[in-house]
C-alpha atoms as a PDB file:
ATOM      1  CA  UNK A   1      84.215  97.980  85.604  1.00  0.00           C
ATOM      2  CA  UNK A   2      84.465  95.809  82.453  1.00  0.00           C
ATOM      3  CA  UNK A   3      86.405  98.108  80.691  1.00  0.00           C
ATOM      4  CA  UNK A   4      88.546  99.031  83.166  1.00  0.00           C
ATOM      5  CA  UNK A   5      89.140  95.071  82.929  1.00  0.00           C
ATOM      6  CA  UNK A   6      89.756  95.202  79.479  1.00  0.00           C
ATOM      7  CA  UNK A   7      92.039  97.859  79.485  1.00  0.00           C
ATOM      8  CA  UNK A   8      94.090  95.968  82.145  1.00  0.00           C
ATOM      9  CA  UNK A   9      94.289  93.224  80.594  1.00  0.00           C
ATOM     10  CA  UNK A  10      95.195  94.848  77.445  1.00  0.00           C
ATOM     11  CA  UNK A  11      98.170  96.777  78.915  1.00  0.00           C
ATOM     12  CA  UNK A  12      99.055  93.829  80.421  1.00  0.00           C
ATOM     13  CA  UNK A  13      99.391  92.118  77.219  1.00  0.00           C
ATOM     14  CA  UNK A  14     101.455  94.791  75.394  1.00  0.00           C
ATOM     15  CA  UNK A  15     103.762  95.105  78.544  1.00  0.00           C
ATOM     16  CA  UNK A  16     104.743  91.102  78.442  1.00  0.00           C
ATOM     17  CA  UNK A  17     106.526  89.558  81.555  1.00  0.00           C
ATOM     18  CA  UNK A  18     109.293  91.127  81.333  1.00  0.00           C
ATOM     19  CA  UNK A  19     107.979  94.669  80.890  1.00  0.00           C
ATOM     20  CA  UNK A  20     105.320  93.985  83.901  1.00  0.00           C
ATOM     21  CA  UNK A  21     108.778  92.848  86.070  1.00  0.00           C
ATOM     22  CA  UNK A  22     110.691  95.954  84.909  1.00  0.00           C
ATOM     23  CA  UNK A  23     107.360  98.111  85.760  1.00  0.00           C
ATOM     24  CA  UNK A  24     107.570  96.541  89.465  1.00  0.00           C
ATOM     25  CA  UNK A  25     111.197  96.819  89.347  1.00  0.00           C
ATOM     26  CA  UNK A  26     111.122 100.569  88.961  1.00  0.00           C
ATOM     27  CA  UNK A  27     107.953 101.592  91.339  1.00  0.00           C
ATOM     28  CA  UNK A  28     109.825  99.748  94.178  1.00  0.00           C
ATOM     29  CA  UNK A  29     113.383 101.293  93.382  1.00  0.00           C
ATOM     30  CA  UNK A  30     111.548 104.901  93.397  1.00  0.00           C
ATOM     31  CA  UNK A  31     109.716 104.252  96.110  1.00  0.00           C
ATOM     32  CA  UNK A  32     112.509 103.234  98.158  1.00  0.00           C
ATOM     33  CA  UNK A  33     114.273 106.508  96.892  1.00  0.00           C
ATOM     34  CA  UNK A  34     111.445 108.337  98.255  1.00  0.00           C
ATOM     35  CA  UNK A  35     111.418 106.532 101.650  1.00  0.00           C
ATOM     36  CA  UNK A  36     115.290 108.177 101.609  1.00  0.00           C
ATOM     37  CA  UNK A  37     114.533 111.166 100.420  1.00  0.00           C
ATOM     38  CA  UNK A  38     111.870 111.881 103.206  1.00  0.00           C
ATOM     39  CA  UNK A  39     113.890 110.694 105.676  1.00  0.00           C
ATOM     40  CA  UNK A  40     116.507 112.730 105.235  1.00  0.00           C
ATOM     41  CA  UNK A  41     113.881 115.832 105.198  1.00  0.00           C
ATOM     42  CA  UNK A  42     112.522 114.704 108.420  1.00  0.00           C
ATOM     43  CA  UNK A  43     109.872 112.322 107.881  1.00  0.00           C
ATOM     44  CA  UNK A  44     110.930 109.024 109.426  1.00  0.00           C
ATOM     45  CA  UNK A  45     109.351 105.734 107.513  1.00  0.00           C
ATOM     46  CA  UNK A  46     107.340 103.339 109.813  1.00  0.00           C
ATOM     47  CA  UNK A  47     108.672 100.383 108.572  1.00  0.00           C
ATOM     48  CA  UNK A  48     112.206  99.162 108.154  1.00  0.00           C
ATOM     49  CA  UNK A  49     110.757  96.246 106.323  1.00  0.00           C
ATOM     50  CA  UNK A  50     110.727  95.592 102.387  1.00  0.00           C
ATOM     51  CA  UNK A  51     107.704  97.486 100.726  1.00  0.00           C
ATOM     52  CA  UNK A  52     106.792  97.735  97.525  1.00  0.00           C
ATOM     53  CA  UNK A  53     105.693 100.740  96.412  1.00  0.00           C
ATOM     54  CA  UNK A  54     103.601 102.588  99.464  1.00  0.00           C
ATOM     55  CA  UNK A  55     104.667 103.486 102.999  1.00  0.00           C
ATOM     56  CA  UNK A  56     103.572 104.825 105.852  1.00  0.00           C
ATOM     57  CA  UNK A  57     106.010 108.009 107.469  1.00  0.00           C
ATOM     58  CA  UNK A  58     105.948 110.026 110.870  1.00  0.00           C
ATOM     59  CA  UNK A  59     104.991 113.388 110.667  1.00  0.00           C
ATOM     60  CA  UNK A  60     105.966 116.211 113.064  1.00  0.00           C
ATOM     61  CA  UNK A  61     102.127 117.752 112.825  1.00  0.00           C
ATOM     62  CA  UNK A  62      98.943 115.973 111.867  1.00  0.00           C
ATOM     63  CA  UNK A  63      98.909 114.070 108.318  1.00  0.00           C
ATOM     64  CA  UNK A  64      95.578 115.923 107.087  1.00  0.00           C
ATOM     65  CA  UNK A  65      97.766 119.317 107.923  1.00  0.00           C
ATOM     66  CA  UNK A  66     100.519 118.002 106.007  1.00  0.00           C
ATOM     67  CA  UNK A  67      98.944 117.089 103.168  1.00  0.00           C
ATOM     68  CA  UNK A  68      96.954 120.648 103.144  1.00  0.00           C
ATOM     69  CA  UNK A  69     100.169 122.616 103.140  1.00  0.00           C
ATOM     70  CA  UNK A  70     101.470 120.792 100.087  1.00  0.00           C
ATOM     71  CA  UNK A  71      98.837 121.264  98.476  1.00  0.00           C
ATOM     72  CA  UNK A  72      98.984 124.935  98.973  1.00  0.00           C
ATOM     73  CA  UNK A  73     102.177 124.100  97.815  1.00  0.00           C
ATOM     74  CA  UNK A  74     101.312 122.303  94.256  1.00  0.00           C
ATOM     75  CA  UNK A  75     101.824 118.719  95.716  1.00  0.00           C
ATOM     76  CA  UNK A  76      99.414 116.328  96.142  1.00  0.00           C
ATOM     77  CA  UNK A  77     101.123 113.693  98.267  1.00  0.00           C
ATOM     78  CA  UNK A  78     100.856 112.316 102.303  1.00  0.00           C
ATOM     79  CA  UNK A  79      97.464 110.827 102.448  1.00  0.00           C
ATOM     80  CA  UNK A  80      96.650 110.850 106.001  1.00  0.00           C
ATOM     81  CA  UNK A  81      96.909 107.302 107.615  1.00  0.00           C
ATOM     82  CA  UNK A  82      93.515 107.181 110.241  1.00  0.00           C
ATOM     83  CA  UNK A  83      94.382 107.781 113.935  1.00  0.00           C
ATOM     84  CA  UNK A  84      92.519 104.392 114.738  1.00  0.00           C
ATOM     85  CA  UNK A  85      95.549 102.673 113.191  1.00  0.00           C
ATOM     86  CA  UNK A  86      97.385 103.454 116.099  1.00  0.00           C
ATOM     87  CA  UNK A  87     100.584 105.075 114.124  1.00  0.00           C
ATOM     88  CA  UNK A  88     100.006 108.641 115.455  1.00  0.00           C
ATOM     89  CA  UNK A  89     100.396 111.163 112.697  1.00  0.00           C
ATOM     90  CA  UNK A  90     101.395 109.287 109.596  1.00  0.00           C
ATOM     91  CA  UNK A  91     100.912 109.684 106.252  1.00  0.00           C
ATOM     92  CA  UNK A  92     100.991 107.662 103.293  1.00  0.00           C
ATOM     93  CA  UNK A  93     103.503 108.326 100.536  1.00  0.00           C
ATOM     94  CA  UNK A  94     103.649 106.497  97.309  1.00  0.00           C
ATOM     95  CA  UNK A  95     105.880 106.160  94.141  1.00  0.00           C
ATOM     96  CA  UNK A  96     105.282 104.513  90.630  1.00  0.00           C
ATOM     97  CA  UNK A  97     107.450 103.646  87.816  1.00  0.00           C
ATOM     98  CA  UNK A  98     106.311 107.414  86.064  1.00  0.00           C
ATOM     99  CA  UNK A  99     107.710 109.149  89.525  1.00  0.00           C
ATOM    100  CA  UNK A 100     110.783 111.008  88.229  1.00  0.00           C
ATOM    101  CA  UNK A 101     113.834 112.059  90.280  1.00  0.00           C
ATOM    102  CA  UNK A 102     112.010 115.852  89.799  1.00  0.00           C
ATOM    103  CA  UNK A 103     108.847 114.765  91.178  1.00  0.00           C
ATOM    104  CA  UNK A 104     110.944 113.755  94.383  1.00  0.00           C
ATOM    105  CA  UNK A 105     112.330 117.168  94.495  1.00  0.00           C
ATOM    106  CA  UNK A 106     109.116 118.853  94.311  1.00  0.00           C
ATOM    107  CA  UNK A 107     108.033 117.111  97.170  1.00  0.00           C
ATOM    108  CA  UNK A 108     111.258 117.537  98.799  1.00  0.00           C
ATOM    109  CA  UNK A 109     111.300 121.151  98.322  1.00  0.00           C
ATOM    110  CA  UNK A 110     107.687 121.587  99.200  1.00  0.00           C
ATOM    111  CA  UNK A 111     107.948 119.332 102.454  1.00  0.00           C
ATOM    112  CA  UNK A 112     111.272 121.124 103.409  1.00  0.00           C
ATOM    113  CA  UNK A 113     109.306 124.973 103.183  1.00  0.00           C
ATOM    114  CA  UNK A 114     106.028 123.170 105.132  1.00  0.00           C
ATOM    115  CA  UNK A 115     108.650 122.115 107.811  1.00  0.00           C
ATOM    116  CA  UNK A 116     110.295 125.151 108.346  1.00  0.00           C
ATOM    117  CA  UNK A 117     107.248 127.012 108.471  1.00  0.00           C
ATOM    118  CA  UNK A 118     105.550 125.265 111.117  1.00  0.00           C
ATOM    119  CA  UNK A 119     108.788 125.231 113.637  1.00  0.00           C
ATOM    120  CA  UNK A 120     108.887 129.183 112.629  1.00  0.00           C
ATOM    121  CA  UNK A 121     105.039 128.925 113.906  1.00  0.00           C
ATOM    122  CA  UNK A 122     105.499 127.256 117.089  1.00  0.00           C
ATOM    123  CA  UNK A 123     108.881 129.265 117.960  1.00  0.00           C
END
């Protein structure tokens, strides 16, 4: 744990204010551009609210499901939000300053192709 401190605190220090506000700055504007992104795929965000840079979103099938077919898939993404929550199947998504307008695609692509498949399935 103590190094894990130090190494904090030492990027930290070589980021600066301004780089740790432009670090924020970024993991919130991609996340938000995720948020998008999924909805427009077919995974409606829970919240309407401001977020930094996590959220919860609806799925069509249960999260742990989800998250197994992207894997099969190459994506890890849509940690599955416990039922005891109350938010029926959700999954967490998240996004950091490193996420890259490809990354969304991949998940995109890979959500779109798990989507499809399961309506094929239940048709």
């Amino acid at each position: 744990h103590q190094r894990t401190a130090l190494m904090a605190a030492v990027n930290l220090a070589a980021l600066g204010p301004q780089g740790l506000a432009d670090v924020a700055t970024k993991s919130v504007q991609n996340a938000h551009r995720l948020a998008q992104r999924l909805s427009e795929a077919g995974l409606e965000p829970l919240t309407h609210k401001p977020f930094f840079n996590e959220f919860a979103a609806r799925s069509p099938v249960p999260a742990a499901e989800l998250r197994r077919e992207l894997a099969e898939r190459g994506v890890a993404a849509a940690v599955p939000v416990p039922e005891a929550y109350g938010l029926g199947h959700a999954a967490l998504f998240s996004a950091t300053e490193l996420t890259t307008e490809g990354d969304m695609d991949l998940l995109v692509e890979a959500l779109e192709d798990v989507l499809a498949a399961l309506e094929a399935a239940h048709d």
